[in-house]
C-alpha atoms as a PDB file:
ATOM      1  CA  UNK A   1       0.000   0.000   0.000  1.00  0.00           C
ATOM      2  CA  UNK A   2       1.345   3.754  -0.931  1.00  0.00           C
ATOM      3  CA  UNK A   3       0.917   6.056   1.223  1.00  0.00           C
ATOM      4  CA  UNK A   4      -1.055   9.083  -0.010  1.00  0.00           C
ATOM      5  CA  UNK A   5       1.492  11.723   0.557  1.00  0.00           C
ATOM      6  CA  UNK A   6       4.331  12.249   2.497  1.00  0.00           C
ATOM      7  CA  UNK A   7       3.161  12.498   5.895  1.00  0.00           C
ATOM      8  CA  UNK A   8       5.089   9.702   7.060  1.00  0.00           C
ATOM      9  CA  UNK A   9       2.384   8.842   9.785  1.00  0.00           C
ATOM     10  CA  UNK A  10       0.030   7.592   6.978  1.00  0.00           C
ATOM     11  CA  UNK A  11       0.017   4.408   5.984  1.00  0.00           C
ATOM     12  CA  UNK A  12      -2.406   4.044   3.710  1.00  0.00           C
ATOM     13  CA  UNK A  13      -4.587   5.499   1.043  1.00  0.00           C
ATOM     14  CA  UNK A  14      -8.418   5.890   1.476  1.00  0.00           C
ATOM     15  CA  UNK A  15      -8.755   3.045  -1.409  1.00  0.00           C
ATOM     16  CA  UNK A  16      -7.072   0.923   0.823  1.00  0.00           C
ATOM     17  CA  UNK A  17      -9.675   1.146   3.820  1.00  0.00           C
ATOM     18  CA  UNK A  18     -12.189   0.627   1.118  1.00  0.00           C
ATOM     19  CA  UNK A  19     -11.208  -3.005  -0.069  1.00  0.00           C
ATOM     20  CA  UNK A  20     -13.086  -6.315   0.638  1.00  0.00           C
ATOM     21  CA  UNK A  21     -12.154  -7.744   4.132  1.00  0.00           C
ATOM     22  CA  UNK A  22      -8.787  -9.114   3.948  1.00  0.00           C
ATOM     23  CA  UNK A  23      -8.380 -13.096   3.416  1.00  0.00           C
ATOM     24  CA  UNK A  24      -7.226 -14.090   7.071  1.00  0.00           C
ATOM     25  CA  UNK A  25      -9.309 -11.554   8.983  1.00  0.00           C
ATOM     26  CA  UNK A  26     -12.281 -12.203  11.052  1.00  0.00           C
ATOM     27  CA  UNK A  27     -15.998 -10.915   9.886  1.00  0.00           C
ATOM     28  CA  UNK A  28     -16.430  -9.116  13.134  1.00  0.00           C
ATOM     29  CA  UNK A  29     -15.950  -8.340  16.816  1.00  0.00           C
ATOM     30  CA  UNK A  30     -18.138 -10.420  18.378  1.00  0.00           C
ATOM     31  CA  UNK A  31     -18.417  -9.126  22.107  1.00  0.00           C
ATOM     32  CA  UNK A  32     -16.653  -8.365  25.460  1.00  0.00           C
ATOM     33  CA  UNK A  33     -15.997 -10.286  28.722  1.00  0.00           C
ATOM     34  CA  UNK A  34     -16.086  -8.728  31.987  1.00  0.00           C
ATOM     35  CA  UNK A  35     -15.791 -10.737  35.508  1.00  0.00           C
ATOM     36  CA  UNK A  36     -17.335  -9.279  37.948  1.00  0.00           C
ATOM     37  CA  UNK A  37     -18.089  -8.976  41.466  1.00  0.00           C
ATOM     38  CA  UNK A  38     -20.781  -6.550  41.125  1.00  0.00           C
ATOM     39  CA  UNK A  39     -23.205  -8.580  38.558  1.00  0.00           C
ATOM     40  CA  UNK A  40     -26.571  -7.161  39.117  1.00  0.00           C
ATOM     41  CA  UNK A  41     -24.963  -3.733  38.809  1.00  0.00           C
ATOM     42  CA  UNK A  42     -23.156  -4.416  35.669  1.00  0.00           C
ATOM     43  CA  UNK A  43     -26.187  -5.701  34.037  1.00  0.00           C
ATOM     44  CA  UNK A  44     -27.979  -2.628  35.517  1.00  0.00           C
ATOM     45  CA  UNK A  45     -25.275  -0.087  34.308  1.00  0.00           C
ATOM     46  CA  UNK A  46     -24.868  -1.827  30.201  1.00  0.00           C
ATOM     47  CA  UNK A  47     -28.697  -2.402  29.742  1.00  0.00           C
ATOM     48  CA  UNK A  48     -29.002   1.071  30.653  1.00  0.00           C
ATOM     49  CA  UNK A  49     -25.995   2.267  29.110  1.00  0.00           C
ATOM     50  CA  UNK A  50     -25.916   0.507  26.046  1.00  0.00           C
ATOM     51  CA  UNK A  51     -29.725   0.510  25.596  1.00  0.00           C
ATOM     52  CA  UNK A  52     -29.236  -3.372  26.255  1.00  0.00           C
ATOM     53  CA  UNK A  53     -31.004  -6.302  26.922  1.00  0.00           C
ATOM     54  CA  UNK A  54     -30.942  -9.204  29.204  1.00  0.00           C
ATOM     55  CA  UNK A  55     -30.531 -12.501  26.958  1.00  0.00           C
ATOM     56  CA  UNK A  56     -29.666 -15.164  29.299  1.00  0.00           C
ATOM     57  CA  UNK A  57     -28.425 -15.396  32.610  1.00  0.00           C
ATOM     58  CA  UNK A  58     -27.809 -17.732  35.668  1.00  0.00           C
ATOM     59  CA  UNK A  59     -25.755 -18.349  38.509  1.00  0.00           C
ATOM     60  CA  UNK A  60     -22.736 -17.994  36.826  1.00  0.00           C
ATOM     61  CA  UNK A  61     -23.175 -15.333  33.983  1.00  0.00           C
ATOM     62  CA  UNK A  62     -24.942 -13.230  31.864  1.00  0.00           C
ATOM     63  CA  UNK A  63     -25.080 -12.280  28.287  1.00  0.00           C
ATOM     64  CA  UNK A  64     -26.468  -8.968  27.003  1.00  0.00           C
ATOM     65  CA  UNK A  65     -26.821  -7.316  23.775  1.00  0.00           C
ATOM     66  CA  UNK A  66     -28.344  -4.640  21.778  1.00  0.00           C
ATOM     67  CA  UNK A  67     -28.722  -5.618  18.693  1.00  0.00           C
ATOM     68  CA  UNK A  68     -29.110  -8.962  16.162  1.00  0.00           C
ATOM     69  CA  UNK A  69     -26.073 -10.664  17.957  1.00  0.00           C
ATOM     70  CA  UNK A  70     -26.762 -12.947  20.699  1.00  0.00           C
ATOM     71  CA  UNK A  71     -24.052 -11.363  22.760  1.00  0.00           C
ATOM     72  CA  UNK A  72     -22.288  -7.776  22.573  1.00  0.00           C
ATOM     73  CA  UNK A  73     -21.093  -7.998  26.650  1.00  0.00           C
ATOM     74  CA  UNK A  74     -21.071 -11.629  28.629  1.00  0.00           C
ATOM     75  CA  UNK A  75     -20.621 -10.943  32.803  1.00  0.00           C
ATOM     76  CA  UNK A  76     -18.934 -14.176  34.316  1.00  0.00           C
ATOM     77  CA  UNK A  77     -19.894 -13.476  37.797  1.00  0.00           C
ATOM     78  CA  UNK A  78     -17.030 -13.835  40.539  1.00  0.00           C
ATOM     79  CA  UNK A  79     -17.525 -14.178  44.755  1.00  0.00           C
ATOM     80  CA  UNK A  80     -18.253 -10.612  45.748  1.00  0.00           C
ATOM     81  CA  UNK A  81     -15.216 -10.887  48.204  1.00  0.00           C
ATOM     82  CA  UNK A  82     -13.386  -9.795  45.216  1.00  0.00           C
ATOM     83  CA  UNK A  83     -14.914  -6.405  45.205  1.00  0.00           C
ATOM     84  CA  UNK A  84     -12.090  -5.147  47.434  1.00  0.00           C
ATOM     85  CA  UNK A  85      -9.109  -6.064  45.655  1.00  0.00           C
ATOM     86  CA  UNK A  86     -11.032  -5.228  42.567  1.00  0.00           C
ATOM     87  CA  UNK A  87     -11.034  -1.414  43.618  1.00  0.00           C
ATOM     88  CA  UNK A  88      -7.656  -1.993  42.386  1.00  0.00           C
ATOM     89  CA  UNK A  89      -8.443  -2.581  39.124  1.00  0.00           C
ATOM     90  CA  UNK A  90      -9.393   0.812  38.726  1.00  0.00           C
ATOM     91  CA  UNK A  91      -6.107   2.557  39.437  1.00  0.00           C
ATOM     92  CA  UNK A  92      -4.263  -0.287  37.375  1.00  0.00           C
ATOM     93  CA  UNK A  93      -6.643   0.444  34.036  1.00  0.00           C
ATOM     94  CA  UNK A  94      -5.296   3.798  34.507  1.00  0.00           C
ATOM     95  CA  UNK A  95      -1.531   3.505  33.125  1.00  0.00           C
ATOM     96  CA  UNK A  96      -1.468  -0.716  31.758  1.00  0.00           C
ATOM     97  CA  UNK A  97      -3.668  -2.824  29.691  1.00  0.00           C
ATOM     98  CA  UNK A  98      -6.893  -2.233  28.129  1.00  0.00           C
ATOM     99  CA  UNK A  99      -8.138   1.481  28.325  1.00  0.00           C
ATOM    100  CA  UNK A 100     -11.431   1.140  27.161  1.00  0.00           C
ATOM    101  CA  UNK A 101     -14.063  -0.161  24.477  1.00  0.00           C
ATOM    102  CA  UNK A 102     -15.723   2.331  22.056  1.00  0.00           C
ATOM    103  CA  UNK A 103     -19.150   2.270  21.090  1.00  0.00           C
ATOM    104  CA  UNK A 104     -20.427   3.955  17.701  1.00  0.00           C
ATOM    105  CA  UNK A 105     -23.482   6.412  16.958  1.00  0.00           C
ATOM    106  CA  UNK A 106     -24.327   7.078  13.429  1.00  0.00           C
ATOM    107  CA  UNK A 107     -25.359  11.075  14.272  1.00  0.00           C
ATOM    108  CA  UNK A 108     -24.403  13.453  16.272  1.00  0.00           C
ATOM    109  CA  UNK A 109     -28.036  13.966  17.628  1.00  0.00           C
ATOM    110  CA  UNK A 110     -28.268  10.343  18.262  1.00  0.00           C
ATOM    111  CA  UNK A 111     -24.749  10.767  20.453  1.00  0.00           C
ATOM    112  CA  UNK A 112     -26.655  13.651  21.843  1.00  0.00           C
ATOM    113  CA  UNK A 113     -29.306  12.163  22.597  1.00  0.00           C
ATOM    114  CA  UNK A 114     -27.682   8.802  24.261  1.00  0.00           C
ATOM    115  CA  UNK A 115     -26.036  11.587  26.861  1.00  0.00           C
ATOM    116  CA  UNK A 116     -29.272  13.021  27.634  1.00  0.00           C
ATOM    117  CA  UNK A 117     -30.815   9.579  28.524  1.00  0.00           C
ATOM    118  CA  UNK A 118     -28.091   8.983  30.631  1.00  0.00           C
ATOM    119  CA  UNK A 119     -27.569  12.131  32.095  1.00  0.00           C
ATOM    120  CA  UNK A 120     -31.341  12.062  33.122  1.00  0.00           C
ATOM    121  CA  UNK A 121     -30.975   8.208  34.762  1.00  0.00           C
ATOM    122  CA  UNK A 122     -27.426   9.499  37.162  1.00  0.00           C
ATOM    123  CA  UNK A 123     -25.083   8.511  34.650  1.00  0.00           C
ATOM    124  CA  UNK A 124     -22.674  11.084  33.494  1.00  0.00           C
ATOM    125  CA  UNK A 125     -19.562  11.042  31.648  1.00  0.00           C
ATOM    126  CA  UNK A 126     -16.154  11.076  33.131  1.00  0.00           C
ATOM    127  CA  UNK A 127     -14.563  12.785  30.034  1.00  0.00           C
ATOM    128  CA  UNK A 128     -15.923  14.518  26.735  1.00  0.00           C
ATOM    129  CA  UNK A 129     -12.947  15.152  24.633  1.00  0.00           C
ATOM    130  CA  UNK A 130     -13.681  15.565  20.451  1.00  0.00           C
ATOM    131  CA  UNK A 131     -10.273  13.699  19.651  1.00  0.00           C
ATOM    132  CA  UNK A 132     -10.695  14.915  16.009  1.00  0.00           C
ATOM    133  CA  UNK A 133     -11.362  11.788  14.109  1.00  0.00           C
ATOM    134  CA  UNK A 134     -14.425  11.160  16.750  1.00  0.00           C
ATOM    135  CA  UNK A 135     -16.501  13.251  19.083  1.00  0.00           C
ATOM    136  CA  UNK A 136     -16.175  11.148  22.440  1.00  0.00           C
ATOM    137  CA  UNK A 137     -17.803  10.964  25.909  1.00  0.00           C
ATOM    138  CA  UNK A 138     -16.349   8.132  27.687  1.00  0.00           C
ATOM    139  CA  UNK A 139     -18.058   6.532  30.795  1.00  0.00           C
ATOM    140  CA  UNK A 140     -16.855   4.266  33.668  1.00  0.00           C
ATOM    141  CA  UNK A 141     -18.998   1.314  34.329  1.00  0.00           C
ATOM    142  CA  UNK A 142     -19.154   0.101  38.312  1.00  0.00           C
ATOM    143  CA  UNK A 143     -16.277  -2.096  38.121  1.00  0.00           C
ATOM    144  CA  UNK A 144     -14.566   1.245  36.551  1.00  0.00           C
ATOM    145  CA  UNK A 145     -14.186  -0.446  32.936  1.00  0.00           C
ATOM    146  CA  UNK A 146     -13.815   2.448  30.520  1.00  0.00           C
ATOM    147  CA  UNK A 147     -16.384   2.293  27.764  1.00  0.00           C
ATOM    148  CA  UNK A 148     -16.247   5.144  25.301  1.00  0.00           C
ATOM    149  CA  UNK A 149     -19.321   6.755  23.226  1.00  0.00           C
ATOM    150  CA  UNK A 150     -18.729   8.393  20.210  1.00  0.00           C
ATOM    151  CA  UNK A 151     -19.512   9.449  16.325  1.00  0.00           C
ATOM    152  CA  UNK A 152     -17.283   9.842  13.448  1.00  0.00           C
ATOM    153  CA  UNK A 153     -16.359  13.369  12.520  1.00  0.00           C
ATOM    154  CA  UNK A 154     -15.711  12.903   8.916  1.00  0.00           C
ATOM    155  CA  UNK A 155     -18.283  10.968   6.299  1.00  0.00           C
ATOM    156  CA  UNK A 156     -15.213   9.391   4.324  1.00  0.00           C
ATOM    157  CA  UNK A 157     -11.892   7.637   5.105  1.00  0.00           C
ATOM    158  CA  UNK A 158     -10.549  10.335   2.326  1.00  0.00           C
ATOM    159  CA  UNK A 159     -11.748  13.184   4.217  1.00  0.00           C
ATOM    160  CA  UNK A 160     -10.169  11.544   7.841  1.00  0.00           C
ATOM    161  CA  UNK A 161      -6.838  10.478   6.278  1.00  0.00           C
ATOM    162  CA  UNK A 162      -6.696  14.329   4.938  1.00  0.00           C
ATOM    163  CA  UNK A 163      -6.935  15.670   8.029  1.00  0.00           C
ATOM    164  CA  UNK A 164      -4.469  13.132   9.424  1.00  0.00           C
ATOM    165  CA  UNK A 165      -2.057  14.699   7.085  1.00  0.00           C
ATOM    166  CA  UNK A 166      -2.689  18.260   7.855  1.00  0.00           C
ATOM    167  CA  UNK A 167      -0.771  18.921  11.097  1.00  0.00           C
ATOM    168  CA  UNK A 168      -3.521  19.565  13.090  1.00  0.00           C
ATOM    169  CA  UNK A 169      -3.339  15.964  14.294  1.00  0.00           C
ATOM    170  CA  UNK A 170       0.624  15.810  14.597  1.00  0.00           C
ATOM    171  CA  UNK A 171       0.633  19.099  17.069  1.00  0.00           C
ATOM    172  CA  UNK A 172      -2.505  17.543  19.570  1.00  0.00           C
ATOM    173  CA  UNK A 173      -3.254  13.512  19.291  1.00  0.00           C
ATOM    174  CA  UNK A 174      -5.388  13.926  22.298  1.00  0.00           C
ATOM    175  CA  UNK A 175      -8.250  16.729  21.104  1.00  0.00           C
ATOM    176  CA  UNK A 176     -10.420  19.350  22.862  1.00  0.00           C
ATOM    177  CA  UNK A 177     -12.600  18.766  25.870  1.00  0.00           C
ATOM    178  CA  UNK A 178     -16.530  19.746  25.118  1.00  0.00           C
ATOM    179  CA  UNK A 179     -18.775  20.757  27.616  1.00  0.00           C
ATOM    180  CA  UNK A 180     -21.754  17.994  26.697  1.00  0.00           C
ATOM    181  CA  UNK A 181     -24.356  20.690  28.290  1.00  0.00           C
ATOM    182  CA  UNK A 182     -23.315  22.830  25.328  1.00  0.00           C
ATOM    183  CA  UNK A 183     -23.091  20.674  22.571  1.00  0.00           C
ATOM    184  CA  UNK A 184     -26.803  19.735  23.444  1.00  0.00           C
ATOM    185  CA  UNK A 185     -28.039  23.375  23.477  1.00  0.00           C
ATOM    186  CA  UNK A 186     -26.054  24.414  20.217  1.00  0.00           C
ATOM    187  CA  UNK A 187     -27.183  21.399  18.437  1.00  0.00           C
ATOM    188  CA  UNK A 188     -31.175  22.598  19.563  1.00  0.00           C
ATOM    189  CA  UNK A 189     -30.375  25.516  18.663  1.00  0.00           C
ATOM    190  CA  UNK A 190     -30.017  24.590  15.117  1.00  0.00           C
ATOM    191  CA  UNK A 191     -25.886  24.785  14.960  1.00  0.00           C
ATOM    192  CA  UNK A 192     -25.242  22.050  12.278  1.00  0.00           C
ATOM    193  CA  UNK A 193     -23.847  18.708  13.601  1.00  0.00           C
ATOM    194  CA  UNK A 194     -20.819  19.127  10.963  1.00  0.00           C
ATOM    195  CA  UNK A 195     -19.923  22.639  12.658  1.00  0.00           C
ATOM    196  CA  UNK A 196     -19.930  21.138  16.119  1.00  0.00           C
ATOM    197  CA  UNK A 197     -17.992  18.075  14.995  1.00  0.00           C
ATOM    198  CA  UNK A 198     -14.953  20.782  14.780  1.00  0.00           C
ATOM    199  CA  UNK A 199     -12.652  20.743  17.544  1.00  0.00           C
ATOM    200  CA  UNK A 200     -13.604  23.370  20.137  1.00  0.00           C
ATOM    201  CA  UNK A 201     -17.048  24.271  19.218  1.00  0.00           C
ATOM    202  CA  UNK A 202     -18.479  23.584  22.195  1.00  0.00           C
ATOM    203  CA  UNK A 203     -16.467  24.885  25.235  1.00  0.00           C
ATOM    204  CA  UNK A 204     -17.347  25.078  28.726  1.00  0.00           C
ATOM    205  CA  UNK A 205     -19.275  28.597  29.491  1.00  0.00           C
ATOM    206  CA  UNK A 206     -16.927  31.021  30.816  1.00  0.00           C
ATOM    207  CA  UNK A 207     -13.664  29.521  30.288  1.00  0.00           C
ATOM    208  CA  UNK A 208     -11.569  28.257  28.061  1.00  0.00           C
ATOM    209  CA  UNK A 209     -11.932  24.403  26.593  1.00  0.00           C
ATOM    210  CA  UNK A 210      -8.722  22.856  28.082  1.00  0.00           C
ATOM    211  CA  UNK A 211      -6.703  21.005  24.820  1.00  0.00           C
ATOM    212  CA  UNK A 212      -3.822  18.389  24.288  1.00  0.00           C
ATOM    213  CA  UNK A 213      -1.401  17.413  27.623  1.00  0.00           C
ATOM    214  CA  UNK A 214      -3.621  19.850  29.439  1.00  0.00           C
ATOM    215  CA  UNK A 215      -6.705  17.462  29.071  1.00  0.00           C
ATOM    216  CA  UNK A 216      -5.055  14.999  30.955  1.00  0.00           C
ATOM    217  CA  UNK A 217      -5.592  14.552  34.884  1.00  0.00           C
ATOM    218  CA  UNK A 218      -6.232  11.612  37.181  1.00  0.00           C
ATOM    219  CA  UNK A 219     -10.271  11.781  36.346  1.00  0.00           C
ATOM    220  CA  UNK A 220      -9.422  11.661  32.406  1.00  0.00           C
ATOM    221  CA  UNK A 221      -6.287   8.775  32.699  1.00  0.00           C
END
């Protein structure tokens, strides 16, 4: 594959992204495994979450989902004694393994929306950052898994992998907070979704939307 210019981050051309699945790859992610201690809250937090439902579940797990597949997140359930050590988990997850699982919308209002929901039912996000290639609001389940939310900024590879090879991306990788309070009342307002898919269109009222290294503290690790 050639890379489109001579960015030399850029691997590939938007062609390339376009092919037929490769001959040794999988047709899909399937799902996610958690163990928990806390299973009734973990099905609790995903079905309401994830807009999920309950598909089976016993003594010893659970599988949910929230749409055709028969499984998007399985909970093996562990002896709640573990809940105490597990509080560790949550300062490990912060600088080794996996960070977090991302979830897709199709819109911007439906992201909107899905935060709204949420935000109504006690559930709030822990970080809204648009990271430039997404608009993000990442959440922390009870067992403080990271899952993230988010919606593509661009409607083509060829438009993403252009603004890959801009700069923008080379002088801040990490993106602009959003205040998700904001982004709801521009976006009623009539603000087009492809305006506030721009990095900082939405800030915080009164202040400045923090940016790059300065977006990073212990709440957003």
């Amino acid at each position: 594959m050639t890379p489109p210019n001579n960015h030399p981050a850029v691997r590939v051309r938007s062609e390339d992204l376009e092919q037929p699945p490769r001959p040794g790859a999988p047709a899909k992610l399937a799902h996610v495994v958690y163990k928990t201690p806390r299973p009734q809250q973990m099905i609790d937090w995903y079905t309401q979450v994830l807009d999920a439902v309950v598909v089976f579940e016993d003594k010893r797990l659970a599988f949910l989902t929230y749409d055709h597949e028969h499984h998007r997140i399985a909970l093996i359930k562990v002896p709640r004694a573990l809940r105490i050590p597990g509080t560790v988990w949550k300062v490990y997850r912060k600088f080794w393994g996996v960070d977090h699982v991302a979830f897709t919308y199709t819109h911007l209002e439906n992201l909107v929306a899905a935060y709204r929901r949420l935000a109504d039912a006690g559930i709030r996000p822990v970080w809204c950052i648009n990271h430039g290639p997404t608009t993000s609001m990442y959440y922390e389940d009870p067992d403080g898994h990271r899952i993230e939310l988010q919606v593509d900024n661009f409607d083509s590879n060829a438009e993403l992998l252009d603004w890959l090879s801009c700069g923008e991306f080379d002088e801040n990788p990490i993106g602009v907070e959003f205040d998700p309070d904001v982004l709801e009342r521009l976006l009623a307002a009539g603000t087009s979704a492809a305006e506030l898919k721009k990095r900082g269109s939405a800030p915080p009222d009164g202040r400045r939307a923090r940016a790059g290294l300065g977006t990073l503290r212990w709440k957003t690790l």
